[in-house]
Protein backbone atom coordinates (compact mmCIF):
# COMPACT_ATOMS: atom_id res chain seq x y z
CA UNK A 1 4.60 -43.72 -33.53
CA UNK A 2 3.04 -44.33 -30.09
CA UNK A 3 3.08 -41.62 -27.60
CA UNK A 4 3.64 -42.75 -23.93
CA UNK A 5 1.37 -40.11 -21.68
CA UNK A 6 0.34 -40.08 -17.98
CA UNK A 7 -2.50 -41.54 -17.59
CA UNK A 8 -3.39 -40.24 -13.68
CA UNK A 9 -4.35 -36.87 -15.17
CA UNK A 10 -7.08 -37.96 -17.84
CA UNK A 11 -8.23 -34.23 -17.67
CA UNK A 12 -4.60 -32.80 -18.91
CA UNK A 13 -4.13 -36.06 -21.33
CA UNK A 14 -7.68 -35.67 -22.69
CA UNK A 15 -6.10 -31.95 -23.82
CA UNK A 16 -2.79 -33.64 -24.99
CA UNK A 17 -4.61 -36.11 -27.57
CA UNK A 18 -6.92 -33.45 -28.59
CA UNK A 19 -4.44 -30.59 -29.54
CA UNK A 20 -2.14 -33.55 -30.99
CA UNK A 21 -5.50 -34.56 -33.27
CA UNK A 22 -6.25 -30.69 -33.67
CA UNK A 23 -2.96 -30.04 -35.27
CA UNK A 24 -2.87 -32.74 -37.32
CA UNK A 25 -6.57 -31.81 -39.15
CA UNK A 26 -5.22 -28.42 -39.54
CA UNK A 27 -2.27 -29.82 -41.28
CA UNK A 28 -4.24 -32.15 -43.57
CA UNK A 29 -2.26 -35.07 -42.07
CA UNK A 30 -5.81 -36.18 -40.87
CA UNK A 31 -8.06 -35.81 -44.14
CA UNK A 32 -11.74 -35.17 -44.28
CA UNK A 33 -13.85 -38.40 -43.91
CA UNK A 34 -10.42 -40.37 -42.13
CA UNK A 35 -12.19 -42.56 -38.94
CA UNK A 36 -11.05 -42.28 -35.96
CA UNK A 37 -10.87 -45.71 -34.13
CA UNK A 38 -10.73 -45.51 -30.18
CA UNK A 39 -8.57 -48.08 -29.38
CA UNK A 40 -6.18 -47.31 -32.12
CA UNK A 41 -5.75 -43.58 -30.18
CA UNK A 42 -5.71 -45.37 -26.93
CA UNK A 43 -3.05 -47.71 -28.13
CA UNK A 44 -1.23 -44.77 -30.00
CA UNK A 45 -1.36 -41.92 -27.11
CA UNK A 46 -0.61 -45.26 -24.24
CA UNK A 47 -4.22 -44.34 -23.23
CA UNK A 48 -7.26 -45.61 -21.41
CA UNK A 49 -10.37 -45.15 -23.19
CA UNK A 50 -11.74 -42.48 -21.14
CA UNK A 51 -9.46 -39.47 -22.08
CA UNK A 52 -9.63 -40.24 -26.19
CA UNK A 53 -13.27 -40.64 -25.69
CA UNK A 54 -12.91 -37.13 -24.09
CA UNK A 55 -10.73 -35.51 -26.64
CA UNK A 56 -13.02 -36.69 -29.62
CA UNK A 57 -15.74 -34.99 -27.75
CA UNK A 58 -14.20 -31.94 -27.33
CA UNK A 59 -13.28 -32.20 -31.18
CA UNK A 60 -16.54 -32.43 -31.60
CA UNK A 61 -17.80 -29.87 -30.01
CA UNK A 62 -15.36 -27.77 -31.94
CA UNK A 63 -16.70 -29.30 -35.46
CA UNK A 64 -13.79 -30.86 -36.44
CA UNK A 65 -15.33 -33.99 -36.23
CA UNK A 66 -18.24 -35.77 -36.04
CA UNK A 67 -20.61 -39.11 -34.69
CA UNK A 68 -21.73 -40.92 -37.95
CA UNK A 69 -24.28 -43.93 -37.46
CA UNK A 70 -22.08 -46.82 -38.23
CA UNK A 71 -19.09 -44.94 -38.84
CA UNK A 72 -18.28 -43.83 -35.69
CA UNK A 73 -16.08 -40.45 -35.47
CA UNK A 74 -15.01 -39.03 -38.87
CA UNK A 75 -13.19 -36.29 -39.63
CA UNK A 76 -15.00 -33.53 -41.18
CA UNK A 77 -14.31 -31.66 -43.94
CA UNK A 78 -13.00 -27.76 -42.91
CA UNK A 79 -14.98 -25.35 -44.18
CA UNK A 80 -12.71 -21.88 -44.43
CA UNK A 81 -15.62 -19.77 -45.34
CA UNK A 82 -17.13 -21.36 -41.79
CA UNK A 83 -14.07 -21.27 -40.08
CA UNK A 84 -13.58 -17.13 -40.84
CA UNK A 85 -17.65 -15.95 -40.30
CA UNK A 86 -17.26 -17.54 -36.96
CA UNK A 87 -14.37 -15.29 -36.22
CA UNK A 88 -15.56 -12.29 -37.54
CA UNK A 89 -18.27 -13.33 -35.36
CA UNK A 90 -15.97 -14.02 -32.10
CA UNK A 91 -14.17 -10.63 -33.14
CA UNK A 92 -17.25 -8.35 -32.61
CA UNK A 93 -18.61 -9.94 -29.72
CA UNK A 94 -15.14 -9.53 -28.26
CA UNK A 95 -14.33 -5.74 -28.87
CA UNK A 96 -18.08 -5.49 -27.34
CA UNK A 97 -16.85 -7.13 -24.24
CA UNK A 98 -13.80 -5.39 -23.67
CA UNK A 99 -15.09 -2.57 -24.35
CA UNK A 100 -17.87 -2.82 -21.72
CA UNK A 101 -15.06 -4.40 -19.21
CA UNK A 102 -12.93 -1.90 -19.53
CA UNK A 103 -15.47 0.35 -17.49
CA UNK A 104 -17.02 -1.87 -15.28
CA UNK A 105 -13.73 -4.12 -14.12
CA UNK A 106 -13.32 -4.16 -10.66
CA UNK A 107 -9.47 -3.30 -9.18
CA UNK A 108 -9.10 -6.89 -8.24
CA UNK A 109 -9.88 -8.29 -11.88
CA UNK A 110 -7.65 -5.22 -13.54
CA UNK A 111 -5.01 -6.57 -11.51
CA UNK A 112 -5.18 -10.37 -11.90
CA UNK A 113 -5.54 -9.54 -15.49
CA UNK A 114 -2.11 -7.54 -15.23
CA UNK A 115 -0.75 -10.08 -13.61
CA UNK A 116 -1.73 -12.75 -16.31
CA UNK A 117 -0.34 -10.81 -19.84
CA UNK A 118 3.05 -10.13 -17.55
CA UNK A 119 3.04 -13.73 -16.88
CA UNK A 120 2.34 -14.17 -20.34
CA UNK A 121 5.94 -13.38 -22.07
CA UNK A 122 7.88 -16.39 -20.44
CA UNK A 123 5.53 -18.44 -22.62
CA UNK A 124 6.31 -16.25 -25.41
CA UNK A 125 10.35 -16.36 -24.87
CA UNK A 126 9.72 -19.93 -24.42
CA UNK A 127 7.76 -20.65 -27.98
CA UNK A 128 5.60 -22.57 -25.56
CA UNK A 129 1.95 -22.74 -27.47
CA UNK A 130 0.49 -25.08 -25.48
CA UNK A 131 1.24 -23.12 -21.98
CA UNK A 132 0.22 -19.69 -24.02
CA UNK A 133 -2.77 -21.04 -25.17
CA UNK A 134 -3.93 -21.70 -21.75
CA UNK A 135 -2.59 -18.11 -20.52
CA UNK A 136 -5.17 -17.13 -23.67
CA UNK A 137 -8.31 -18.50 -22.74
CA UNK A 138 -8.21 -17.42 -19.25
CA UNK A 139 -7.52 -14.23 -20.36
CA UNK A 140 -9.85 -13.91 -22.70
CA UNK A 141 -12.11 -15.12 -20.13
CA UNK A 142 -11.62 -12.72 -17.40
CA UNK A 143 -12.43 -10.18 -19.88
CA UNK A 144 -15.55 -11.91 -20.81
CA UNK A 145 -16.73 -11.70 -16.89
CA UNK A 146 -15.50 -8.65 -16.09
CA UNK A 147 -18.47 -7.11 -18.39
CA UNK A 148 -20.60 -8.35 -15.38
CA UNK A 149 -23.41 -9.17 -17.91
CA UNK A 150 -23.93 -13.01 -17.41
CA UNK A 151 -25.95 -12.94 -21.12
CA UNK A 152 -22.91 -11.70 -22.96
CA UNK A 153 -20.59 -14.21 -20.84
CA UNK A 154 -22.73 -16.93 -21.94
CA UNK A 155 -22.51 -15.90 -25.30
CA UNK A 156 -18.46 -14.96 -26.21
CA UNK A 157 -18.12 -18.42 -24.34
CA UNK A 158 -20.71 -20.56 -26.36
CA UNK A 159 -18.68 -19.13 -29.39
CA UNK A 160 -15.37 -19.30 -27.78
CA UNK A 161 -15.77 -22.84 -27.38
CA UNK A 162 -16.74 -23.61 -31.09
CA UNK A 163 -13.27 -21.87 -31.78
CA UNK A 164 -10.98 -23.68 -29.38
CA UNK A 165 -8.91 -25.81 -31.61
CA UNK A 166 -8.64 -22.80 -34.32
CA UNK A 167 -7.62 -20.50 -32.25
CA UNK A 168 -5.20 -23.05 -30.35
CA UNK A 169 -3.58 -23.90 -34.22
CA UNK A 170 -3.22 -19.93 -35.39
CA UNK A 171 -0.64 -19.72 -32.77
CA UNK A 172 1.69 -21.93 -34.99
CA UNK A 173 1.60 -20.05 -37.90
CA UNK A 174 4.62 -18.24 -38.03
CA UNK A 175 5.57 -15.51 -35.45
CA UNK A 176 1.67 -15.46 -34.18
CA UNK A 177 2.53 -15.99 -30.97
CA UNK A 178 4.82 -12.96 -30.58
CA UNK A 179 2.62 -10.85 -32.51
CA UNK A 180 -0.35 -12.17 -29.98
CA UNK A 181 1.12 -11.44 -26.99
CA UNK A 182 1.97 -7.64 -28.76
CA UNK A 183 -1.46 -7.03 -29.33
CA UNK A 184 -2.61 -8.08 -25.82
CA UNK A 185 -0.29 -4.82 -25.20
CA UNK A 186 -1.96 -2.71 -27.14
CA UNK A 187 -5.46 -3.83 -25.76
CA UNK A 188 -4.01 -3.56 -22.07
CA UNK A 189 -2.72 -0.06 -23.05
CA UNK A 190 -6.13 0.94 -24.10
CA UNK A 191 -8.07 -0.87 -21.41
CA UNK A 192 -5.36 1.42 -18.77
CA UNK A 193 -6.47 4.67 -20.35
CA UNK A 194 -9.59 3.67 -19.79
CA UNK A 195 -10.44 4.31 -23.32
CA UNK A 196 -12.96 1.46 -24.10
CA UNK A 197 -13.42 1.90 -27.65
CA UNK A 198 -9.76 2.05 -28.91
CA UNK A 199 -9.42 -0.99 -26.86
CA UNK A 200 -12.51 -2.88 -28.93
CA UNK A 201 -10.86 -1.86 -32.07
CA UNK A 202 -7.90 -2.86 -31.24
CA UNK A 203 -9.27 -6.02 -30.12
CA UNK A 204 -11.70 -7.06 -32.93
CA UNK A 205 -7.89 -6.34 -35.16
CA UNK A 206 -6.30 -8.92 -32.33
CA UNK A 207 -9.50 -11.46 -33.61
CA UNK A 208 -9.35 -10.75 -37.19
CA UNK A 209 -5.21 -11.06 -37.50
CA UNK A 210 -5.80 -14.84 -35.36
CA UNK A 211 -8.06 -15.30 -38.43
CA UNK A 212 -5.88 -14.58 -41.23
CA UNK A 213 -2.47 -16.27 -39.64
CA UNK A 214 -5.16 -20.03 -39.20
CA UNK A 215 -5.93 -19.35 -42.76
CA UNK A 216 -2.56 -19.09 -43.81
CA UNK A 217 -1.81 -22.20 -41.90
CA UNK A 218 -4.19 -24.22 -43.48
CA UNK A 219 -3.41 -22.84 -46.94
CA UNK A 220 0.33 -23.35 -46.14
CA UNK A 221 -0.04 -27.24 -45.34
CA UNK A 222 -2.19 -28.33 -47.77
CA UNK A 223 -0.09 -26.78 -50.59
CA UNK A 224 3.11 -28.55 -48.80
């Protein structure tokens, strides 16, 4: 089926193609080892070049695929065992961020970062992923910086990027994104006390529950 997209924004298209291939990896509909021809995408998404180019880069980055010599892109093959060290990983470098953040956040950051899990529940209401998994990075992110240690930035990001796509797909499994946005609360809770370690532990759970509802999302697909 070809899917007609705007082609003036080949930042938010590049995006559209890539969390269209993302989903359909994690579902298996795209197996291990499948090629992915650029003009075929281009012709499928009503695309230019540039923006699948993009998206297979950014899939790439994430390890869902990769350049073979002769082969071009290929799907690779998803490795759970991978998939879950890299958020246990992600979930202690996390609680150590918020943790540190939720002492050294300036009143401007504690406020935009109010204002973004508030902002947060029309996506929710709405069952729109997409628009809360944009909410999540940023939010993620301004916890990230408001550690004010650019080494530990540099790092949660580095690793945040590897997960994109998984943590983009665990939002689909089930109720995830209600049960997200919940433990955001609990985190924001902690983070208002100004009790930093209830709010890492309550993080690093937030981390390791977005790891167990992706693997039940891949197990749930390929069994169907």
């Amino acid at each position: 089926m070809t899917m007609t997209v705007d082609d003036t924004a080949p930042a938010l298209l590049s995006d559209r193609i890539r969390n269209a291939l993302t989903d359909e990896i994690a579902r298996g509909e795209l197996a291990a080892g499948t090629q992915l021809d650029e003009q075929q995408l281009g012709d499928r998404f009503g695309a230019s070049r540039t923006p699948v180019r993009e998206a297979l880069r950014q899939l790439a980055v994430s390890g869902l695929v990769e350049l073979r010599p002769r082969r071009g892109v290929v799907v690779t093959r998803l490795t759970p065992g991978r998939i879950m060290d890299m958020f246990e990983a992600m979930a202690e470098i996390e609680a150590m961020c918020v943790r540190m953040a939720t002492n050294r956040m300036s009143p401007l950051e504690r406020s935009r970062l109010i204002q973004l899990h508030d902002n947060s529940a029309g996506f929710v209401a709405a069952g729109d992923v997409d628009a809360y998994d944009a909410f999540n990075r940023e939010f993620h992110e301004l916890l990230y910086r408001a550690t004010h240690n650019e080494v530990l930035v540099e790092q949660a990001i580095a690793i945040r990027t590897r997960l994109t796509a998984f943590r983009r797909t665990q939002l689909r499994q089930g109720n995830r994104i209600i049960r997200s946005r919940e433990e955001h609360d609990g985190v924001m809770a902690a983070i208002a006390e100004g009790d930093g370690d209830t709010a890492a532990r309550r993080m690093r759970a937030h981390m390791l529950n977005a790891a167990s509802a992706l693997e039940r999302y891949i197990a749930d697909h390929a069994n169907g």
